[in-house]
N, C-alpha and C. Protein backbone atom coordinates (compact mmCIF):
# COMPACT_ATOMS: atom_id res chain seq x y z
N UNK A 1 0.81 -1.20 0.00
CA UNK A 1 0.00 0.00 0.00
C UNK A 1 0.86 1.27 0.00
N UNK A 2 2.06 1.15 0.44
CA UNK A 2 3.11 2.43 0.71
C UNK A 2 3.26 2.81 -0.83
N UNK A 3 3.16 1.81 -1.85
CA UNK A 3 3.94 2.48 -3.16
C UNK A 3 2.57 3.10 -3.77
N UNK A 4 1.47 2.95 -3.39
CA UNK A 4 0.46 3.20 -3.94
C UNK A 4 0.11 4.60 -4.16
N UNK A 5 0.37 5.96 -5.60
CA UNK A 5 0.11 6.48 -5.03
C UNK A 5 -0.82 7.27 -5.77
N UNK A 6 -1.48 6.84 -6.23
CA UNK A 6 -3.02 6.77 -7.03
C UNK A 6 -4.16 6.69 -6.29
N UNK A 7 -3.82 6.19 -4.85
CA UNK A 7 -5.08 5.71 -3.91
C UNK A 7 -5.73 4.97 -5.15
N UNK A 8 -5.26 3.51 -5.15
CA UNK A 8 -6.46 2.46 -6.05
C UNK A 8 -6.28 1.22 -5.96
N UNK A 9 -5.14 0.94 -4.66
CA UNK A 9 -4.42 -0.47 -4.63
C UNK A 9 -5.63 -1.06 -3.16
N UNK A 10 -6.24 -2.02 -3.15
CA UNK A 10 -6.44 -2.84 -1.83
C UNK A 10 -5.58 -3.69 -1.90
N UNK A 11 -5.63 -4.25 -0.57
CA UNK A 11 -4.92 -5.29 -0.06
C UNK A 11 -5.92 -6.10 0.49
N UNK A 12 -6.00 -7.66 0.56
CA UNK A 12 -6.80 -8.06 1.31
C UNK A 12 -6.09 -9.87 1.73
N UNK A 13 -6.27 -9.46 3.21
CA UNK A 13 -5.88 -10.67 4.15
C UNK A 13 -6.65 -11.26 4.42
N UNK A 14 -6.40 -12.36 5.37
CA UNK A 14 -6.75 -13.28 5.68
C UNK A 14 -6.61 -13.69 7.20
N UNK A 15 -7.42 -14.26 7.97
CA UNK A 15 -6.47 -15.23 8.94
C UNK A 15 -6.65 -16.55 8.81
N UNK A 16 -6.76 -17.54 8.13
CA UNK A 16 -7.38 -19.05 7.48
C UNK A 16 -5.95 -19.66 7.56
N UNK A 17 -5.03 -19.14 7.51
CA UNK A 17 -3.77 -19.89 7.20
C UNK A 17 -2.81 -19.38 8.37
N UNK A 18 -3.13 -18.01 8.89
CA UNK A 18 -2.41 -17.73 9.99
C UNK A 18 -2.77 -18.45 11.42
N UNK A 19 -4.05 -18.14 11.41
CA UNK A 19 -4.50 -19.27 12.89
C UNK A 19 -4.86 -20.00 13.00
N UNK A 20 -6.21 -20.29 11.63
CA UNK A 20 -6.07 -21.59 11.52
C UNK A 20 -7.48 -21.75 10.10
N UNK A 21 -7.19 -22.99 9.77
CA UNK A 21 -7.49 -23.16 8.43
C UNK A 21 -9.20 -22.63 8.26
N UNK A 22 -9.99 -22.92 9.51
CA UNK A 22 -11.16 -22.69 9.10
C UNK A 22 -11.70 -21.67 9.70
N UNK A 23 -10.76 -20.44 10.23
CA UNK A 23 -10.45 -19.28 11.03
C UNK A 23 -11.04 -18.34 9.26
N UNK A 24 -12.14 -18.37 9.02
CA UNK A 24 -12.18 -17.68 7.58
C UNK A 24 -12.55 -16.08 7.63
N UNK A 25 -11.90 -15.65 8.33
CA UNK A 25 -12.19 -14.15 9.14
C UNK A 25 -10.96 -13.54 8.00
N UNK A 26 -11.64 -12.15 7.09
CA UNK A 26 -10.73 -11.36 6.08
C UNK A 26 -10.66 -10.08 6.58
N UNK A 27 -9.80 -9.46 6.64
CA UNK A 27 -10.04 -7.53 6.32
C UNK A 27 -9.69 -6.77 5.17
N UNK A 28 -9.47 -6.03 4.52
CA UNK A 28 -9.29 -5.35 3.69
C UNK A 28 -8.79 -4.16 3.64
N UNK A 29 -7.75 -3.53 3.62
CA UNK A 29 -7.16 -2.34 3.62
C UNK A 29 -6.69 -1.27 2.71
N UNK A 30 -6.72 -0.22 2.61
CA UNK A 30 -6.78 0.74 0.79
C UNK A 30 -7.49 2.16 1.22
N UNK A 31 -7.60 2.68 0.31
CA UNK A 31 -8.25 3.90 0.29
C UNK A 31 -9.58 3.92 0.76
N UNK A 32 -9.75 5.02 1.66
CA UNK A 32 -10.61 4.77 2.34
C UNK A 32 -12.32 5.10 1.37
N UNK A 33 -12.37 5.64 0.02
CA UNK A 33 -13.15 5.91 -0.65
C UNK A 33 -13.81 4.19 -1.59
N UNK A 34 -12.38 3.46 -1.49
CA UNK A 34 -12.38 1.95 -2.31
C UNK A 34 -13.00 1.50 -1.05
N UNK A 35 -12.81 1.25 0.27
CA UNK A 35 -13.51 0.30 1.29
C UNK A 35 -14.77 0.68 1.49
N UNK A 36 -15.01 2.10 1.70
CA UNK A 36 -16.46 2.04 1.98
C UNK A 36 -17.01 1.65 0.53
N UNK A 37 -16.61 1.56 -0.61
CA UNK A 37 -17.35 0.53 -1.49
C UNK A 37 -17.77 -0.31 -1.45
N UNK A 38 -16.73 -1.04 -1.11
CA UNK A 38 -16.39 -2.83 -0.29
C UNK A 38 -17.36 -3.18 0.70
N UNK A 39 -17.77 -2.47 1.46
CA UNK A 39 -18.67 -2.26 2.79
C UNK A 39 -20.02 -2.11 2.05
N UNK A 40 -20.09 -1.55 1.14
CA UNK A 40 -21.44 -1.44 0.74
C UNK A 40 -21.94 -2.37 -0.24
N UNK A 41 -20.41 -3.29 -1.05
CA UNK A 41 -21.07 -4.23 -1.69
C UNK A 41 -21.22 -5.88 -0.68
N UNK A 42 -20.54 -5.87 0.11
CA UNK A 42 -20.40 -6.51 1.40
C UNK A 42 -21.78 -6.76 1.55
N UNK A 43 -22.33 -5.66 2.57
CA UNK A 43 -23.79 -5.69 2.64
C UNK A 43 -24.97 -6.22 2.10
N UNK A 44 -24.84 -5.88 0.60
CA UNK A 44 -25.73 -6.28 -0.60
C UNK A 44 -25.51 -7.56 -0.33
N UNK A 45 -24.53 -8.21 -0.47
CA UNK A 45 -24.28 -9.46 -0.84
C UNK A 45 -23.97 -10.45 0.25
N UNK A 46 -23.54 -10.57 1.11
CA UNK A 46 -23.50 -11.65 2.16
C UNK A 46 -23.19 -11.20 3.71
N UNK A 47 -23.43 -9.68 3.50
CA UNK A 47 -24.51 -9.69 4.88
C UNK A 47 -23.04 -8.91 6.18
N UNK A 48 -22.59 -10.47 6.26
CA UNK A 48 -20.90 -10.53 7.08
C UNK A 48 -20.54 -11.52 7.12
N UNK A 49 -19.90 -12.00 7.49
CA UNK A 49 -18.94 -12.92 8.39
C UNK A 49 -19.49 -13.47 9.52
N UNK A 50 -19.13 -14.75 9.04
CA UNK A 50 -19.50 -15.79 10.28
C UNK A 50 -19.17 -14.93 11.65
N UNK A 51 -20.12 -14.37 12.23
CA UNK A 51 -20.11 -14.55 14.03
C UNK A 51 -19.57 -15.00 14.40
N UNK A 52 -19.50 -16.62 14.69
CA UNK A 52 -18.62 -17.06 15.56
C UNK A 52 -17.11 -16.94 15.04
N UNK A 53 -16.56 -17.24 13.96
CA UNK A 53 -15.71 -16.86 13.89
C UNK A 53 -15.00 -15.57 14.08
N UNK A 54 -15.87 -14.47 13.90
CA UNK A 54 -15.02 -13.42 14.36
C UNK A 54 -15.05 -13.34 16.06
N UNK A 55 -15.75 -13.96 16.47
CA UNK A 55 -15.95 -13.72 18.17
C UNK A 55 -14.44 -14.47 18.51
N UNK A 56 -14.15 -15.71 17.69
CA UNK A 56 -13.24 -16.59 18.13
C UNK A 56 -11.94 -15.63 17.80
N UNK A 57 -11.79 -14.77 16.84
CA UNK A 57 -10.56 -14.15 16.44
C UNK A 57 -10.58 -13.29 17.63
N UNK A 58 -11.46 -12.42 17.65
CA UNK A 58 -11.49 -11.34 18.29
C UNK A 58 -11.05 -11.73 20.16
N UNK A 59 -11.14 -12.71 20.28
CA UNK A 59 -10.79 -13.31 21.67
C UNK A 59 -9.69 -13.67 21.94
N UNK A 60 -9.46 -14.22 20.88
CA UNK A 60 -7.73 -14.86 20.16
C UNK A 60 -6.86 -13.77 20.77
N UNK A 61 -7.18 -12.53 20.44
CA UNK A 61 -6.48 -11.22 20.42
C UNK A 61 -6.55 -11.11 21.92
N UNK A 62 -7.89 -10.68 22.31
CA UNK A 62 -8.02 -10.27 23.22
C UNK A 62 -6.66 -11.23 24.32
N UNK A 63 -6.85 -12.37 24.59
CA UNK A 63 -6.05 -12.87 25.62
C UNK A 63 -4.50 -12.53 24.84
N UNK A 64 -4.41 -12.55 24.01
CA UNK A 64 -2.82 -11.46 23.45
C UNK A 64 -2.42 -10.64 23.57
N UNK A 65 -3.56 -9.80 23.82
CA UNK A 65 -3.64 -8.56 24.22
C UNK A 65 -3.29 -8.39 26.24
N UNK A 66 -3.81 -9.23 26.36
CA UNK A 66 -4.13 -9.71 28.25
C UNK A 66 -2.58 -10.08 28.47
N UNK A 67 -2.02 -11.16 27.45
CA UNK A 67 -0.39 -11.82 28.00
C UNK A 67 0.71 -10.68 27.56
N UNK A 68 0.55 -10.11 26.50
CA UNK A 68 1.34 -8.98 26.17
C UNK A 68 1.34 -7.32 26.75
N UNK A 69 1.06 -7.14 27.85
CA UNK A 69 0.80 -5.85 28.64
C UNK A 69 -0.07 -5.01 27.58
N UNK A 70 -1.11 -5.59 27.15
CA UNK A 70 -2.48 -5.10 26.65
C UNK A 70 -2.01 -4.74 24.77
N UNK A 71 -0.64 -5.10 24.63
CA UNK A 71 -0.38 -5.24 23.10
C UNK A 71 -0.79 -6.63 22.46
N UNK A 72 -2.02 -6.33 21.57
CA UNK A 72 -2.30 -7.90 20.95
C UNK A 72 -1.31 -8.07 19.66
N UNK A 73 -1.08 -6.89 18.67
CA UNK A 73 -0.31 -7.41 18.13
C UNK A 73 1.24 -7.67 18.19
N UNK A 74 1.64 -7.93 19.55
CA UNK A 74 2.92 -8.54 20.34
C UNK A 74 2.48 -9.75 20.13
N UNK A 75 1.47 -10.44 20.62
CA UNK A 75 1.01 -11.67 20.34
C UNK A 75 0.82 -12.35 19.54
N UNK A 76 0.27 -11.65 18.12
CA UNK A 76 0.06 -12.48 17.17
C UNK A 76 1.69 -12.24 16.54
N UNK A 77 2.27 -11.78 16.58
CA UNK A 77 4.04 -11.77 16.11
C UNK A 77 4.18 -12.91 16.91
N UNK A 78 4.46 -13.16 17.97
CA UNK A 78 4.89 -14.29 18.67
C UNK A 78 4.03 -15.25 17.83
N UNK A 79 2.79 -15.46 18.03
CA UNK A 79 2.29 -16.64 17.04
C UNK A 79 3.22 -16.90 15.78
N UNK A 80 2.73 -15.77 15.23
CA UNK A 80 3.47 -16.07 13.45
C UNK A 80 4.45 -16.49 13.57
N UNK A 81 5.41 -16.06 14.65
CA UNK A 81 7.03 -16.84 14.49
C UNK A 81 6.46 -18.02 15.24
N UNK A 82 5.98 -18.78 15.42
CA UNK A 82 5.50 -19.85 15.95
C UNK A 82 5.09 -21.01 14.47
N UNK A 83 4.23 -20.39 13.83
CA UNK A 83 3.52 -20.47 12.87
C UNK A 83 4.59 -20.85 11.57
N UNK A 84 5.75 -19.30 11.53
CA UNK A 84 6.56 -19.87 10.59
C UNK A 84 7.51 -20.77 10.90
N UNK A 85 8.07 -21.34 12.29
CA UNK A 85 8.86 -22.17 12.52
C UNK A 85 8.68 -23.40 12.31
N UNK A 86 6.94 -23.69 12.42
CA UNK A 86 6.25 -25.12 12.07
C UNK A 86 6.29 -25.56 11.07
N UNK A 87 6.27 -24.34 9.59
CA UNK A 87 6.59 -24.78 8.92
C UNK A 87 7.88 -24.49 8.44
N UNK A 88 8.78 -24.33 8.38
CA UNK A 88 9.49 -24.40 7.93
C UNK A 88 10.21 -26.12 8.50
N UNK A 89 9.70 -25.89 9.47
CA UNK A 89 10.47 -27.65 9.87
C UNK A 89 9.55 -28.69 9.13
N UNK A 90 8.37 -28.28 9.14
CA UNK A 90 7.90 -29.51 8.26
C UNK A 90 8.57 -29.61 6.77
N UNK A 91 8.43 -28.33 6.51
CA UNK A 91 8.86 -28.17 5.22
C UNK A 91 10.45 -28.89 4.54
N UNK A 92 11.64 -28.68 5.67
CA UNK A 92 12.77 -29.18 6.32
C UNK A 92 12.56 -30.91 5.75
N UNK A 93 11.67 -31.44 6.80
CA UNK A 93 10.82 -32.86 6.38
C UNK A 93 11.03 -33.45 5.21
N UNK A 94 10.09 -32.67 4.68
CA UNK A 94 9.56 -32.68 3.07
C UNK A 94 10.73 -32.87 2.09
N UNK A 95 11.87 -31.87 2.49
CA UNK A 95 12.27 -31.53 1.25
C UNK A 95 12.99 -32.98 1.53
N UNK A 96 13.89 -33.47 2.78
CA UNK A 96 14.84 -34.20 2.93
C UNK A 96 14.42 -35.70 2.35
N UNK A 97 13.12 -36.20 2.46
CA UNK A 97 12.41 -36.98 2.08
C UNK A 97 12.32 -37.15 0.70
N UNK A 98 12.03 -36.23 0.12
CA UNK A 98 11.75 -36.05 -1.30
C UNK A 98 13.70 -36.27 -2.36
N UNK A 99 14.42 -35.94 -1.38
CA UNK A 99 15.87 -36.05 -2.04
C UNK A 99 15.82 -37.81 -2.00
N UNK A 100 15.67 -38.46 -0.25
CA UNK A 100 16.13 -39.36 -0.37
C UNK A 100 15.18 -40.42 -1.51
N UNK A 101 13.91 -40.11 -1.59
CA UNK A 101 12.94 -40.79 -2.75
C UNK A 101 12.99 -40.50 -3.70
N UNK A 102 12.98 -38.95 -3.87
CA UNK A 102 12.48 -38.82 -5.66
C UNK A 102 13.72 -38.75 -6.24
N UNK A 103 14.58 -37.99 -6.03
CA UNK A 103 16.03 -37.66 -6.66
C UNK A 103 15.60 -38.45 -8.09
N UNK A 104 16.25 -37.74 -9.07
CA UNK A 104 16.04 -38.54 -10.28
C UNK A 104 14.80 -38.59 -11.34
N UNK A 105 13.31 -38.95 -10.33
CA UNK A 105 11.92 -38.73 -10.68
C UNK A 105 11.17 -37.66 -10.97
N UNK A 106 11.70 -36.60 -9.73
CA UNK A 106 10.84 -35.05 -9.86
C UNK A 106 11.52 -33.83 -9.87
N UNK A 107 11.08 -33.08 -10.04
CA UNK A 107 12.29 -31.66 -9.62
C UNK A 107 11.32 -31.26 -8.77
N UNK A 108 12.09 -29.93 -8.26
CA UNK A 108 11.40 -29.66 -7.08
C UNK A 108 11.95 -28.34 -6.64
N UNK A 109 11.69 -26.78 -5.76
CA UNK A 109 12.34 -25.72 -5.64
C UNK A 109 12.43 -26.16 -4.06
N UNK A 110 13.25 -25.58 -3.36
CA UNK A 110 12.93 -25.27 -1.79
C UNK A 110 11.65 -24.59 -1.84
N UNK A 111 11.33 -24.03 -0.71
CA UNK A 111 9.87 -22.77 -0.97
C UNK A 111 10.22 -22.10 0.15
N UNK A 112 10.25 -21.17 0.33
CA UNK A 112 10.96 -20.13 0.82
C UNK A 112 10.40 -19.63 2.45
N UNK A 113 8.08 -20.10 1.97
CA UNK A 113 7.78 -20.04 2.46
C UNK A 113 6.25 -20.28 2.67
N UNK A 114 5.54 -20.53 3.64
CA UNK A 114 4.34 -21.53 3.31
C UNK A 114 4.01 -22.76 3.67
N UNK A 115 3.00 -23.59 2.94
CA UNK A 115 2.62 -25.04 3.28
C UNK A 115 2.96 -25.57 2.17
N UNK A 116 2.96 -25.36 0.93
CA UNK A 116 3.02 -26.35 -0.34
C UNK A 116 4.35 -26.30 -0.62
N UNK A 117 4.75 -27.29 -1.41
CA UNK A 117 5.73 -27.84 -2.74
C UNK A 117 5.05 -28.45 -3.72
N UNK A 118 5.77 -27.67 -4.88
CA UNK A 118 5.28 -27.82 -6.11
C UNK A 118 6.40 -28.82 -6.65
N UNK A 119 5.93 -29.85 -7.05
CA UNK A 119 6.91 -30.45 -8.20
C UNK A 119 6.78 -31.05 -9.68
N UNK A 120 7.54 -31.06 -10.46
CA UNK A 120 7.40 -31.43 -11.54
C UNK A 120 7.84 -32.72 -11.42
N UNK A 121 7.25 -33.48 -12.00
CA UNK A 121 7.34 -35.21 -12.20
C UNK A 121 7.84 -35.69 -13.78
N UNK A 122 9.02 -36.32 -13.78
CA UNK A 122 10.07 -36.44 -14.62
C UNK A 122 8.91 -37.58 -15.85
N UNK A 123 8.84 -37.47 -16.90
CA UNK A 123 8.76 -38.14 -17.92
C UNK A 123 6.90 -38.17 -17.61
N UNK A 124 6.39 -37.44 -17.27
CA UNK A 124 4.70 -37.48 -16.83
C UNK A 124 4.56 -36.12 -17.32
N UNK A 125 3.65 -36.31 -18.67
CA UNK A 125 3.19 -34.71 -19.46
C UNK A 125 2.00 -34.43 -18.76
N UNK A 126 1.22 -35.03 -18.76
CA UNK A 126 -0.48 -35.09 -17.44
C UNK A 126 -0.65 -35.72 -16.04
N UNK A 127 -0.30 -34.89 -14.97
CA UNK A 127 -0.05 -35.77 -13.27
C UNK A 127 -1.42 -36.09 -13.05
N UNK A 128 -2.37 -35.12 -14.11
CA UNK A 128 -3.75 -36.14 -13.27
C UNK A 128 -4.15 -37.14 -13.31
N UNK A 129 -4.05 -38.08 -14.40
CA UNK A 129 -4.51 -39.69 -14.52
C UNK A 129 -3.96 -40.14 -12.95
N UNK A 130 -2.27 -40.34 -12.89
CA UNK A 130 -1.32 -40.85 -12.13
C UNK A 130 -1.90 -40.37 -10.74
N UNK A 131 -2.45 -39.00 -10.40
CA UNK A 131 -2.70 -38.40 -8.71
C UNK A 131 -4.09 -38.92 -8.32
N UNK A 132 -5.03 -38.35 -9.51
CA UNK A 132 -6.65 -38.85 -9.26
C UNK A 132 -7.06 -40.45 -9.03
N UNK A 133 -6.01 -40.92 -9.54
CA UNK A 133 -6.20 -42.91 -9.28
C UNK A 133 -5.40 -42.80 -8.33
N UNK A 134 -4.13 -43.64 -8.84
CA UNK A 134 -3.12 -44.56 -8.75
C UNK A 134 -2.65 -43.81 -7.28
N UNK A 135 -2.26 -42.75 -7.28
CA UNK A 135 -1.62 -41.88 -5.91
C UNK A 135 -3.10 -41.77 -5.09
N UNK A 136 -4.24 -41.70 -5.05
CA UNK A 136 -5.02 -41.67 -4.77
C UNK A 136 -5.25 -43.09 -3.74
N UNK A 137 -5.16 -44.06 -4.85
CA UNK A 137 -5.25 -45.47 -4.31
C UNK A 137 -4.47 -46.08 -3.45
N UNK A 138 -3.19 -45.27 -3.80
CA UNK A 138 -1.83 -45.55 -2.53
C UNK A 138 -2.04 -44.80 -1.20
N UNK A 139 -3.25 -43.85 -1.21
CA UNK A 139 -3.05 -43.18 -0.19
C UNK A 139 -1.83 -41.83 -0.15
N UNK A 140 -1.95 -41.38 -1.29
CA UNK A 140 -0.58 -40.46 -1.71
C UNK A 140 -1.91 -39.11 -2.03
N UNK A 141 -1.75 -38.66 -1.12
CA UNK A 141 -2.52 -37.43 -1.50
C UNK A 141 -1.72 -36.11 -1.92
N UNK A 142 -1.83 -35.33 -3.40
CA UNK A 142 -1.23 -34.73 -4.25
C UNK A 142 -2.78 -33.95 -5.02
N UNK A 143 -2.21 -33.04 -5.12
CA UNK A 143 -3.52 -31.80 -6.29
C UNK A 143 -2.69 -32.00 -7.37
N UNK A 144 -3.15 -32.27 -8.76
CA UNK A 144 -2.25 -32.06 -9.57
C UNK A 144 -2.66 -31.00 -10.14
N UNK A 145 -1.52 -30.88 -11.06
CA UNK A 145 -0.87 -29.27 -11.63
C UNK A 145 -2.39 -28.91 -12.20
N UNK A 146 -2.97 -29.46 -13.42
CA UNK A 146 -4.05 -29.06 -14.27
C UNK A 146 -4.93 -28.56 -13.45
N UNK A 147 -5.13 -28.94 -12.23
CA UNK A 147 -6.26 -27.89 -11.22
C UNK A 147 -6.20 -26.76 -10.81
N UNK A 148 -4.73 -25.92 -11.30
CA UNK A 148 -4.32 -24.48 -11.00
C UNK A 148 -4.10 -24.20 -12.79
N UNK A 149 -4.37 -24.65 -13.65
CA UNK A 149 -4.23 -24.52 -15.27
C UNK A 149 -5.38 -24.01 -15.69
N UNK A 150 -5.33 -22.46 -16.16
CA UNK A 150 -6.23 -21.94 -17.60
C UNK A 150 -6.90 -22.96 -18.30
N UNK A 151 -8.24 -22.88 -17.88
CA UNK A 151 -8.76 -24.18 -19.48
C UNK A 151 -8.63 -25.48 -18.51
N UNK A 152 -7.68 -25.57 -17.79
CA UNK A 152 -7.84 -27.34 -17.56
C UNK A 152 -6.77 -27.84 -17.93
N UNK A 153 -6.06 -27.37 -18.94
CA UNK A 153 -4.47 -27.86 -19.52
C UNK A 153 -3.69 -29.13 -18.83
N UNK A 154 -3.19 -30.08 -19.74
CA UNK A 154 -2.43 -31.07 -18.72
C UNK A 154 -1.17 -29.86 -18.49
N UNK A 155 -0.75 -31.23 -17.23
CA UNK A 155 0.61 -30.78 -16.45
C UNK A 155 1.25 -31.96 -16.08
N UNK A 156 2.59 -31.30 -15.68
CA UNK A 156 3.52 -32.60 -15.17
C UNK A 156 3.70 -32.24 -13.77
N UNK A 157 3.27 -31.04 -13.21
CA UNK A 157 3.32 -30.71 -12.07
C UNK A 157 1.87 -31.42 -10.95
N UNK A 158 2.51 -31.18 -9.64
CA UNK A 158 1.66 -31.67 -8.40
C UNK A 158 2.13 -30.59 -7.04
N UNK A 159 0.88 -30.28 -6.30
CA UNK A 159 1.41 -29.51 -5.42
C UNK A 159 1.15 -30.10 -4.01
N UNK A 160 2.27 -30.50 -3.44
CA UNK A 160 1.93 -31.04 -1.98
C UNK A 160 1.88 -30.31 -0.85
N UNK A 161 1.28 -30.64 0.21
CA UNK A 161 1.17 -29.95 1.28
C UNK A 161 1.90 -30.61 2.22
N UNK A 162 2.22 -30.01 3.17
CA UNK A 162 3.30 -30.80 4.45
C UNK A 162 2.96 -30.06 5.10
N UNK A 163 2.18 -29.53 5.51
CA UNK A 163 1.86 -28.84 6.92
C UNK A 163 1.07 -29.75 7.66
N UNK A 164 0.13 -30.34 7.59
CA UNK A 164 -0.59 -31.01 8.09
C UNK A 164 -0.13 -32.98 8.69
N UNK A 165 0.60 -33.23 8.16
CA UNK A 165 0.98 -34.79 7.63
C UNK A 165 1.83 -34.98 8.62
N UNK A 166 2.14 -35.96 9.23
CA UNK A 166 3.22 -36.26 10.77
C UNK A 166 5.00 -36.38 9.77
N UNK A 167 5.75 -36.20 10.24
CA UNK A 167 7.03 -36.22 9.45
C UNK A 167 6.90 -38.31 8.81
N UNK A 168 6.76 -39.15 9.80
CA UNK A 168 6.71 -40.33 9.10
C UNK A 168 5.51 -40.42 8.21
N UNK A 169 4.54 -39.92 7.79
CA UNK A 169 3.42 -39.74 6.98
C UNK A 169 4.03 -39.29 5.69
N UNK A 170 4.83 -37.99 6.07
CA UNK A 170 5.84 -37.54 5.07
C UNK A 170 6.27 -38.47 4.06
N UNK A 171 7.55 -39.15 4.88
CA UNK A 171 8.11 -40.01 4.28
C UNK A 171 8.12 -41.23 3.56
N UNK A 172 6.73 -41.90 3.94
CA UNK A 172 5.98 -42.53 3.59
C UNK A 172 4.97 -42.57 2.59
N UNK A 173 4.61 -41.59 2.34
CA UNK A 173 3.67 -40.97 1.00
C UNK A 173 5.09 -40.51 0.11
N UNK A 174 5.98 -40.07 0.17
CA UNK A 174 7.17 -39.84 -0.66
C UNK A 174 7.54 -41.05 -1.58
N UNK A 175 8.17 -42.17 -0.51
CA UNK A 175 8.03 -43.25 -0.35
C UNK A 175 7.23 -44.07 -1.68
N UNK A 176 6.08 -44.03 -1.48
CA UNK A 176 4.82 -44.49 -2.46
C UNK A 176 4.50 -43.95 -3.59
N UNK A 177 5.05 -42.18 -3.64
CA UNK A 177 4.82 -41.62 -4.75
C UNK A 177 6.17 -42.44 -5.58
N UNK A 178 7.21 -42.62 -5.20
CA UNK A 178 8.33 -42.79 -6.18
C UNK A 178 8.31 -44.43 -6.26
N UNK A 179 7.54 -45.02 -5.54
CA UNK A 179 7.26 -46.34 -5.99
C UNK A 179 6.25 -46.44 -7.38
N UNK A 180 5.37 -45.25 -7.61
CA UNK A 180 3.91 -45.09 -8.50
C UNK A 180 5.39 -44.41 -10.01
N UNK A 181 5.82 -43.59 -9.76
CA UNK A 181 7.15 -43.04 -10.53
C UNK A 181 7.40 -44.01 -11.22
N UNK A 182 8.26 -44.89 -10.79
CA UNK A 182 8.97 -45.89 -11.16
C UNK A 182 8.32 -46.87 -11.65
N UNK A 183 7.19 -47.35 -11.94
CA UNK A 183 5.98 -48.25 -12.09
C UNK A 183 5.71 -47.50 -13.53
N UNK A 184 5.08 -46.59 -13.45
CA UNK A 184 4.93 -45.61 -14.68
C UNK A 184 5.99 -45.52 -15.92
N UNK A 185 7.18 -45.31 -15.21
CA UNK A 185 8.58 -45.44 -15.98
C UNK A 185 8.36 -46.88 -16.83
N UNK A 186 8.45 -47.66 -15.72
CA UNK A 186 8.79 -48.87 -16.50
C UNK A 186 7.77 -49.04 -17.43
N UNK A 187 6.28 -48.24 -17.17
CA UNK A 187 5.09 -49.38 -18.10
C UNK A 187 5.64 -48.38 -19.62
N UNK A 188 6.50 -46.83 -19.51
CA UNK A 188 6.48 -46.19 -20.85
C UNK A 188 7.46 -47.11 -21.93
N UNK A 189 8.30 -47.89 -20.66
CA UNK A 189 9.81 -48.56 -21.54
C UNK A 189 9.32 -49.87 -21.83
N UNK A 190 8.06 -50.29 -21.44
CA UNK A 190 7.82 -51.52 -22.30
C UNK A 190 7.10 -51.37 -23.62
């Protein structure tokens, strides 16, 4: 919003991923001529926001506010570094797993930051046949790429999540994906 200087940029957050997934409480921040828009198409259209959820945020704070000498956002900083440490160790998990299994099968970036890894799967032009069954059937849970694709488009990409999954869950669905890899491989070389 600092570079903005047109007054025409919003911003709009979230807390669903900061506190918690079904925490679906948003705000919106910008010129104050663009929000009371927002507020008025708000209205028209769905009224507000779940109640209880904002009661639950708003409490969230409040005792943050109570442990931090009446600063809540001292608190939710302490969360977030809480928040980003979790993942990044899961993430840590993930990646180490994915060297000792896929090496060879997928590529893959670090991620800098977040819940997902995206990877590309070596010699697979469409990951959905292979994720919607076969990884499916193994218990290998994967979104493949074509579900974030214009149109529907195949892909060779899959995006995993590791936030949620125990580190041996990790390794184990890794595990199974590069067993489904290698299965695939072989059925193209016969």
């Amino acid at each position: 919003l600092s570079m903005d200087v047109d007054g025409r940029v919003l911003r709009f957050d979230s807390t669903s991923k900061l506190l918690a997934s079904g925490a679906r409480v948003g705000w919106a921040t910008g010129p104050a001529a663009l929000i009371e828009r927002l507020e008025l198409h708000t209205q028209a259209s769905n009224l507000h926001t779940c109640g209880v959820a904002q009661a639950l945020v708003a409490a969230l704070f409040d005792v943050w506010a109570e442990r931090h000498g009446g600063d809540a956002s001292a608190g939710f900083a302490s969360h977030m570094d809480g928040v980003a440490d979790f993942y990044e160790e899961r993430r840590d998990v993930f990646i180490d797993a994915a060297e000792r299994h896929l090496a060879g099968l997928a590529d893959w970036s670090v991620p800098t930051a977040g819940m997902f890894c995206w990877m590309r799967l070596r010699g697979v032009d469409d990951s959905h046949a292979l994720i919607s069954a076969k990884a499916r059937d193994a218990k290998v849970l994967l979104v493949p790429g074509q579900s974030f694709m214009p149109c529907g488009s195949a892909s060779p990409y899959v995006r995993a999540a590791y936030s949620t999954a125990s580190p041996e869950q990790i390794d184990e669905a890794l595990r199974r994906l590069a067993a489904l890899l290698r299965d695939a491989e072989g059925a193209r070389s016969d």
